[in-house]
Protein backbone atom coordinates (compact mmCIF):
# COMPACT_ATOMS: atom_id res chain seq x y z
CA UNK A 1 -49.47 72.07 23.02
CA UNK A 2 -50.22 71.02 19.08
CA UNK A 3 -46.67 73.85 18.69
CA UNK A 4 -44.76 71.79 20.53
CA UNK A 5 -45.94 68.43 18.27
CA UNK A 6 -45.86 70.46 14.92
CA UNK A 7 -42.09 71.49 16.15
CA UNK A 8 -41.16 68.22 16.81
CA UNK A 9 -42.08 66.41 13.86
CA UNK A 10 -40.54 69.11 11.99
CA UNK A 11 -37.52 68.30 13.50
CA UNK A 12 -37.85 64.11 13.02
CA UNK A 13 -39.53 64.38 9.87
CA UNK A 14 -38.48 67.42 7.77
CA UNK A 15 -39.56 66.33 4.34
CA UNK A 16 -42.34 64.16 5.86
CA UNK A 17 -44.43 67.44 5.87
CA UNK A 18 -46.58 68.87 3.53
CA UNK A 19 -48.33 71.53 5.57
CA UNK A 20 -49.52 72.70 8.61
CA UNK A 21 -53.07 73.76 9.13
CA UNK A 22 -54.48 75.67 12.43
CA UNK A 23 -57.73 76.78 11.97
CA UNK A 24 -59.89 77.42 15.24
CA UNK A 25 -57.21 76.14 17.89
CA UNK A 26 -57.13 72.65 15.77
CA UNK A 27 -54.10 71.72 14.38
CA UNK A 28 -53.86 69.71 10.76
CA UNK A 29 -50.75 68.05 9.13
CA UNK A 30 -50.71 67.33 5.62
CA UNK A 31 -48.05 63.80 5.35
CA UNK A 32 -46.75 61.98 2.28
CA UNK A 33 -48.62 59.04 2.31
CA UNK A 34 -45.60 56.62 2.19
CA UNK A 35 -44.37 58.46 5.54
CA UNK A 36 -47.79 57.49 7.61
CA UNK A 37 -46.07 54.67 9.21
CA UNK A 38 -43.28 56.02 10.95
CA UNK A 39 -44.75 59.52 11.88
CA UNK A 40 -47.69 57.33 13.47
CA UNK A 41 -45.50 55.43 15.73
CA UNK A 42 -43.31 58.39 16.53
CA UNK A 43 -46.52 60.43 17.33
CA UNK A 44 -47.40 57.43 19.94
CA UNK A 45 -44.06 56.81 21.22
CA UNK A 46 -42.44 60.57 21.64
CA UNK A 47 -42.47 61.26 25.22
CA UNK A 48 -43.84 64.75 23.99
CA UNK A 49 -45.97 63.56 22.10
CA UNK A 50 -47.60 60.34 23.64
CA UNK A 51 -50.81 59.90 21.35
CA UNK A 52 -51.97 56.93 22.79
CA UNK A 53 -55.45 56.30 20.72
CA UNK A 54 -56.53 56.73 17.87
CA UNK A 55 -60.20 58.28 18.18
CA UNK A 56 -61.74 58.27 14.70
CA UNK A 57 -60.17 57.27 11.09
CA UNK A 58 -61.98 58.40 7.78
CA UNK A 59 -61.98 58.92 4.02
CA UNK A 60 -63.23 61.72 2.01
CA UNK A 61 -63.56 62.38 -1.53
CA UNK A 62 -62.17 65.49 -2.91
CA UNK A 63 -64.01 64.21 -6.73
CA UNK A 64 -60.21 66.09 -7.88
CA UNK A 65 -57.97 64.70 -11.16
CA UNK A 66 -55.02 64.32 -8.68
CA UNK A 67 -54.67 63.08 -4.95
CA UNK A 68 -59.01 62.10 -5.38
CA UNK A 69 -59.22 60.52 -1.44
CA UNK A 70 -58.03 61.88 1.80
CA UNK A 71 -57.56 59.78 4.43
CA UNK A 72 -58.37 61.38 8.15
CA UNK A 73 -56.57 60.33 11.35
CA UNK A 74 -58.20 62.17 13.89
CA UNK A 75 -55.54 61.52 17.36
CA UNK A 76 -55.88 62.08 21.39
CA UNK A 77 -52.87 61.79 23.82
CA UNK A 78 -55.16 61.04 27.08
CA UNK A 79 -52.14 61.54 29.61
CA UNK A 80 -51.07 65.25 27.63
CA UNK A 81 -54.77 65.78 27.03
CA UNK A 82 -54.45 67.31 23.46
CA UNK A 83 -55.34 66.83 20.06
CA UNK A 84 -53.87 66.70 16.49
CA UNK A 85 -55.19 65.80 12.94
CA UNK A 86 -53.14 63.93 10.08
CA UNK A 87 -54.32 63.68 6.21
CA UNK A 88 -53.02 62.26 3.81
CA UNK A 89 -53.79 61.43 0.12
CA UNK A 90 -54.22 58.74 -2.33
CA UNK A 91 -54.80 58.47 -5.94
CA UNK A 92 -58.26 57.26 -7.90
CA UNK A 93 -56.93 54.38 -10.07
CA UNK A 94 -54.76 52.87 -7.11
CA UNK A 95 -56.65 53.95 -3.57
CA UNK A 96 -54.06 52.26 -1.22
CA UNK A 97 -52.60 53.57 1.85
CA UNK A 98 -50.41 51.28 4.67
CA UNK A 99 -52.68 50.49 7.65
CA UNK A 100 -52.13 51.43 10.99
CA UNK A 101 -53.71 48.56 13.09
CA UNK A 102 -50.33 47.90 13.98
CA UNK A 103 -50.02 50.78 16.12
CA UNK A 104 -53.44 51.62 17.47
CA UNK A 105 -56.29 48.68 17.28
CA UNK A 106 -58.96 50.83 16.88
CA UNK A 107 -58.31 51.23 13.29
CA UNK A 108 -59.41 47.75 12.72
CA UNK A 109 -62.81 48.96 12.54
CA UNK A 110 -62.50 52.70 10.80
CA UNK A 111 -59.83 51.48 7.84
CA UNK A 112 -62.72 48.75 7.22
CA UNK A 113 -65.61 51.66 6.93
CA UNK A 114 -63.14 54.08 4.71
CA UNK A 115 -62.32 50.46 2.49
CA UNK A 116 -66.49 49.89 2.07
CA UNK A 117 -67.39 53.22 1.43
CA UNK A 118 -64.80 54.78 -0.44
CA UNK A 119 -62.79 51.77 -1.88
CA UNK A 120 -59.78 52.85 -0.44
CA UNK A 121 -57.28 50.03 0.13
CA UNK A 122 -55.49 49.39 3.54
CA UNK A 123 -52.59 47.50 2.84
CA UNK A 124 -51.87 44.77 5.41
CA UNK A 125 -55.12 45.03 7.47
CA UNK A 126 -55.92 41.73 9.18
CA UNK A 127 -59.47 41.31 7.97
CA UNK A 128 -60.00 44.36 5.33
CA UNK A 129 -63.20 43.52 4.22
CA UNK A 130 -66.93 45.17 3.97
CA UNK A 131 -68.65 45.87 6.92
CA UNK A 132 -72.35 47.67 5.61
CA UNK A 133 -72.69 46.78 1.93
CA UNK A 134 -72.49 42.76 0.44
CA UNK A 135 -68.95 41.58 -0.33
CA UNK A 136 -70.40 41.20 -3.91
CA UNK A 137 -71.58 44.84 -4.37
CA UNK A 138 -69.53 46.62 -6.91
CA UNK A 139 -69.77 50.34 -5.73
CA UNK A 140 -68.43 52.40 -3.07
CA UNK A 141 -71.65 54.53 -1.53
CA UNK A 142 -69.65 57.68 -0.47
CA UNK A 143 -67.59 57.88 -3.41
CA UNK A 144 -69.08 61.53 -5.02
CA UNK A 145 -69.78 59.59 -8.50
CA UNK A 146 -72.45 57.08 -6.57
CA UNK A 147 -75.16 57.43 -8.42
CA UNK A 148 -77.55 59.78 -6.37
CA UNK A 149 -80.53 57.49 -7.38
CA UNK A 150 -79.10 54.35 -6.61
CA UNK A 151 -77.86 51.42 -8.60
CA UNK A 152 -80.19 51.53 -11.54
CA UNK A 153 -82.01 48.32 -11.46
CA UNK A 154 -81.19 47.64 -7.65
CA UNK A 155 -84.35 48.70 -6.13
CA UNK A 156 -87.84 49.45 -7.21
CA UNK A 157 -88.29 53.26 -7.08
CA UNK A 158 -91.45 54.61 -6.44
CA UNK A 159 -93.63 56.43 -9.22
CA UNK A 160 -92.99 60.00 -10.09
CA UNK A 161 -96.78 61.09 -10.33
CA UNK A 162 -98.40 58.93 -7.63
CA UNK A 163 -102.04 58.41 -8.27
CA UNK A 164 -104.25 60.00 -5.35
C-alpha cells in the first residue's frame, strides 16, 4: 500500500521529494521543509491516501554542520490500515518548521515536546510552550550538546569517593 502513496505524491508533489526510504516493509519520505504543509493535508485528504491521525511527532538531533534537527511525523490511515513516515529538516541557528495542528490535533501535544526538548520552533502553534522543563530554563535536554552532567551549578552532585 505505502507504493501506491509514494506514487502518488510523486505525481502531486514532484520536487516536494527528497527521497524515499523502505527499510523492513516501512516506508520513509524525506520533504523540503517549506512543502510540509501541503503534502500533510494532501496525505489526509487523498482518497488513496486518507491518513486520518497523526500517531506520534518527534525531533532528533543529527549533532551535523548542516540540516542539525529532523523532525518525525510518524502517520496511520485507520480506514486503509497502513502506515507511512515523513522527515524533514531544519537548521541549528534558526530551528523552525510550520506546525501541523491545523490538520491533525494531536500535534498540539508532540510539536510542544520536540519545542522543550530540542528547541525546535513550531511556527503558528496555538500554545507552543514547555511542557517538562521551567519556561525560564535555558537548555534543551535532548539536544546532543546537553551537558551529560547537568547544568553545572543546577544540582548538588554527589561525591566522587564516598566515604564508607
Amino acid at each position: 500500500m505505502s507504493k501506491v502513496v509514494v506514487d502518488v505524491l510523486k505525481e502531486a508533489f514532484p520536487s516536494s521529494i527528497i527521497d524515499v526510504i523502505i527499510f523492513r516493509n516501512e516506508t520513509t519520505i524525506i520533504l523540503k521543509k517549506d512543502d510540509i504543509l501541503k503534502v500533510c493535508k494532501f496525505l489526509r485528504d487523498h482518497q488513496k491516501c486518507q491518513f486520518n491521525y497523526l500517531s506520534d511527532l518527534c525531533g532528533a538531533d543529527k549533532f551535523t554542520p548542516e540540516n542539525r534537527f529532523e523532525v518525525i511525523y510518524n502517520l496511520l490511515s485507520i480506514p486503509l490500515k497502513h502506515r507511512i513516515r515523513l522527515k524533514i529538516f531544519t537548521e541549528e541557528l534558526n530551528p523552525t518548521v510550520p506546525t501541523v495542528c491545523n490538520i491533525w490535533e494531536s500535534a498540539n501535544w508532540y510539536e510542544r515536546e520536540a519545542y522543550d526538548m530540542y528547541g525546535i520552533i513550531f511556527d503558528g502553534h496555538p500554545d507552543l510552550r514547555r511542557m517538562y522543563m521551567p519556561e525560564d530554563f535555558e537548555y534543551f535536554p535532548l539536544r546532543k550538546n546537553f551537558p551529560l552532567m547537568g547544568v553545572p551549578g543546577s544540582l548538588p552532585l554527589p561525591e566522587n569517593n564516598p566515604k564508607n
